[in-house]
C-alpha atoms as a PDB file:
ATOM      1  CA  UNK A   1       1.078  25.139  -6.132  1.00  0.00           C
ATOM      2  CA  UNK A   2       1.599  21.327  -6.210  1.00  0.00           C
ATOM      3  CA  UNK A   3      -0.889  19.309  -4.319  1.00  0.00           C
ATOM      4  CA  UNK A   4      -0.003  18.064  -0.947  1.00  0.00           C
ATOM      5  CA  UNK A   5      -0.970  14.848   1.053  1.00  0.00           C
ATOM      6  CA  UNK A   6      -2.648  15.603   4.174  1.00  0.00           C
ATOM      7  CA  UNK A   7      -2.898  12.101   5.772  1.00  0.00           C
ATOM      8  CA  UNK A   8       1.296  11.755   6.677  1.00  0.00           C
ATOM      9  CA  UNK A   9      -0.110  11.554  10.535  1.00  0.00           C
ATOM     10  CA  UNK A  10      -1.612   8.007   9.568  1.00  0.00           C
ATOM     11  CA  UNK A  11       1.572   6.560   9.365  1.00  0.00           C
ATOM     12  CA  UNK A  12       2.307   4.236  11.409  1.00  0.00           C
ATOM     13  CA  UNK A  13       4.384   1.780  10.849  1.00  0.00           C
ATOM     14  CA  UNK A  14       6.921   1.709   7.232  1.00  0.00           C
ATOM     15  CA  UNK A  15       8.465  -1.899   6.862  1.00  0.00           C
ATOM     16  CA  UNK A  16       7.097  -5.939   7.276  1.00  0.00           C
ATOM     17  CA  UNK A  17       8.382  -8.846   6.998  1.00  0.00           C
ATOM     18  CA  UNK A  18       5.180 -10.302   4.897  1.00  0.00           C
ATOM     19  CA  UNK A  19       5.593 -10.679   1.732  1.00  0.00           C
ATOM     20  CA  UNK A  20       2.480 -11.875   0.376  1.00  0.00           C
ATOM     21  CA  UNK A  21      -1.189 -11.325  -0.149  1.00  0.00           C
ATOM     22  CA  UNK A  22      -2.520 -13.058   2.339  1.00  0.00           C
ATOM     23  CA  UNK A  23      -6.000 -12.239   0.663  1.00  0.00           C
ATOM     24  CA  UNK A  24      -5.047 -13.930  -2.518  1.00  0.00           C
ATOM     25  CA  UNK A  25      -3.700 -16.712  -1.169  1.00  0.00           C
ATOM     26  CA  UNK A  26      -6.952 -17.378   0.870  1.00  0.00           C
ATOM     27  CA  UNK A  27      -8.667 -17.867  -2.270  1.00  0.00           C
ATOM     28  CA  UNK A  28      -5.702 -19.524  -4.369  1.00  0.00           C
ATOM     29  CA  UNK A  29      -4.988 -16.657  -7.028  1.00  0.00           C
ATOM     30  CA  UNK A  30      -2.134 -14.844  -7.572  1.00  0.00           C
ATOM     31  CA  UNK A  31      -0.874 -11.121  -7.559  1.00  0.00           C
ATOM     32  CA  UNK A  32       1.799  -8.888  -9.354  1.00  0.00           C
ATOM     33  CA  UNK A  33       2.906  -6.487  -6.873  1.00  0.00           C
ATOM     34  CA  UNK A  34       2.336  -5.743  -3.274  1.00  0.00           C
ATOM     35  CA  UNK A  35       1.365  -2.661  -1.283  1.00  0.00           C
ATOM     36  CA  UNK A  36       1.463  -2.151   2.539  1.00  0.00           C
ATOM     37  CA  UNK A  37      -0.789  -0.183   4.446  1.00  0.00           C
ATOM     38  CA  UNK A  38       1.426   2.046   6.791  1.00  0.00           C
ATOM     39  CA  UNK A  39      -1.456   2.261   9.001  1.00  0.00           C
ATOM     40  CA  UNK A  40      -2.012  -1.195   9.811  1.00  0.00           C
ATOM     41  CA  UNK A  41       0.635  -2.891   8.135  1.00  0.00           C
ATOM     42  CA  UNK A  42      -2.003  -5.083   5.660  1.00  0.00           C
ATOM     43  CA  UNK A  43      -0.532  -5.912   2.643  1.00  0.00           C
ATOM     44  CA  UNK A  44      -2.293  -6.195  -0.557  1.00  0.00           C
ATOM     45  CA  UNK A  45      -2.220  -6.604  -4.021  1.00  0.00           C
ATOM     46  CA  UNK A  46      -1.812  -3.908  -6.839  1.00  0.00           C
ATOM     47  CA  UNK A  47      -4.209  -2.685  -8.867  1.00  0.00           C
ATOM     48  CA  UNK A  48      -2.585  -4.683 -11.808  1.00  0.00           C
ATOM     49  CA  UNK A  49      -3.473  -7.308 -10.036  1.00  0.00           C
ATOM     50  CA  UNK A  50      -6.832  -9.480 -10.793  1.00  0.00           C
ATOM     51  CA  UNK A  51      -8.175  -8.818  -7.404  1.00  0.00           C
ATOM     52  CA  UNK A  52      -6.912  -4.932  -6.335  1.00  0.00           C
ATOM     53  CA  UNK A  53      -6.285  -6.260  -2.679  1.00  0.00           C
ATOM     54  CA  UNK A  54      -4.606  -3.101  -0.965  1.00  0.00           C
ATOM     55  CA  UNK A  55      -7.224  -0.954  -2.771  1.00  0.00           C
ATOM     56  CA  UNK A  56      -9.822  -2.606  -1.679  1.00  0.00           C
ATOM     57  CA  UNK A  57      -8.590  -2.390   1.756  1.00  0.00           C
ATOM     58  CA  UNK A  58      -8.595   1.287   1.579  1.00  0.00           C
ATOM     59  CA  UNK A  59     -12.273   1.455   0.371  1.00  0.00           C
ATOM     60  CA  UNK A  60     -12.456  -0.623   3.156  1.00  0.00           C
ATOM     61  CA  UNK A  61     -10.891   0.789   5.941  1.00  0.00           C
ATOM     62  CA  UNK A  62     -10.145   4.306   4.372  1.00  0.00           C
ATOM     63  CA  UNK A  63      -6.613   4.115   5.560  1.00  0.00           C
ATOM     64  CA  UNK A  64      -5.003   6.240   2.842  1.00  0.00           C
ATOM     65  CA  UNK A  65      -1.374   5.579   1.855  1.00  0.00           C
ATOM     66  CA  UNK A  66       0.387   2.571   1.133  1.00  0.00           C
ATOM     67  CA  UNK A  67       4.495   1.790  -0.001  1.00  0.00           C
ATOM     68  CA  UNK A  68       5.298  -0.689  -2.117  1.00  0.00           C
ATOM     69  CA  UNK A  69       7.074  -3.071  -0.557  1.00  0.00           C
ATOM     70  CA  UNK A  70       9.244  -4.605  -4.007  1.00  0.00           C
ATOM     71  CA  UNK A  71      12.538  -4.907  -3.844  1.00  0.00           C
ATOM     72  CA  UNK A  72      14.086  -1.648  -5.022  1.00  0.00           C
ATOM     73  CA  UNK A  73      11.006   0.181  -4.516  1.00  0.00           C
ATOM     74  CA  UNK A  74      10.032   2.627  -1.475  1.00  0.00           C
ATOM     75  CA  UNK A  75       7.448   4.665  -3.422  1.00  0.00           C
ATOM     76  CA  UNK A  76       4.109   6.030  -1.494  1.00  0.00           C
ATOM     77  CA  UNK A  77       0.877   6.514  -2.381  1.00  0.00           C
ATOM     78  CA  UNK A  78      -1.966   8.239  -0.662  1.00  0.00           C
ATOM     79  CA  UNK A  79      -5.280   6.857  -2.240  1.00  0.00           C
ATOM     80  CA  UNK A  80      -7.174   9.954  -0.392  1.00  0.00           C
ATOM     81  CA  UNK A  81      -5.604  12.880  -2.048  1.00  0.00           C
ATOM     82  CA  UNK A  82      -4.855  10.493  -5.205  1.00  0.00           C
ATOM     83  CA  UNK A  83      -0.990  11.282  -5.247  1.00  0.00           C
ATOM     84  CA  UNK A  84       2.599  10.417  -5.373  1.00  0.00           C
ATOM     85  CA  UNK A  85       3.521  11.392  -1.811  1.00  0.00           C
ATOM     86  CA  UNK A  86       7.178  10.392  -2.423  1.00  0.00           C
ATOM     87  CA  UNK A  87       9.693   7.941  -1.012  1.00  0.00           C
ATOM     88  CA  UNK A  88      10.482   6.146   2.432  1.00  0.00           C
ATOM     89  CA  UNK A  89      14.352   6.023   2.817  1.00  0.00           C
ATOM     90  CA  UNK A  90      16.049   3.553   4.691  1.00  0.00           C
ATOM     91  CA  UNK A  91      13.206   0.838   4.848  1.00  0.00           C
END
């Protein structure tokens, strides 16, 4: 039996209109790709990024899935159960 995410209750919000890491830019470096935390709506750089913003904020705040939010992409991931919880449509 495939492995499930347990955490879709933490979802709270799915789209922003951010488009940058705010964290990165605080400190002047750049990022790759960004991730949104659908339980706060932080959004954070990618782990190939230099500084792993949105994971960080997880190990942070344990709030477990993000979306990436680049163009084309809906993708989720839940950093707690370490899966591919699948897609957001329509966002």
């Amino acid at each position: 039996m495939p492995a499930e995410c347990t955490h879709l209750n933490h979802i709270k919000l799915t789209h922003t209109d951010n488009h940058v890491c705010e964290d990165c830019i605080k400190t002047g470096d750049t990022w790759v790709h960004l991730r949104l935390c659908l339980e706060c709506g932080h959004v954070g750089c990618c782990d190939s990024s230099k500084n792993k913003h949105a994971t960080r904020h997880y190990q942070a705040t344990k709030h477990p899935l993000v979306r990436s939010i680049e163009p084309g992409e809906s993708w989720v991931w839940c950093y707690a159960d370490d899966l591919m919880v699948g897609e957001l449509r329509g966002h």
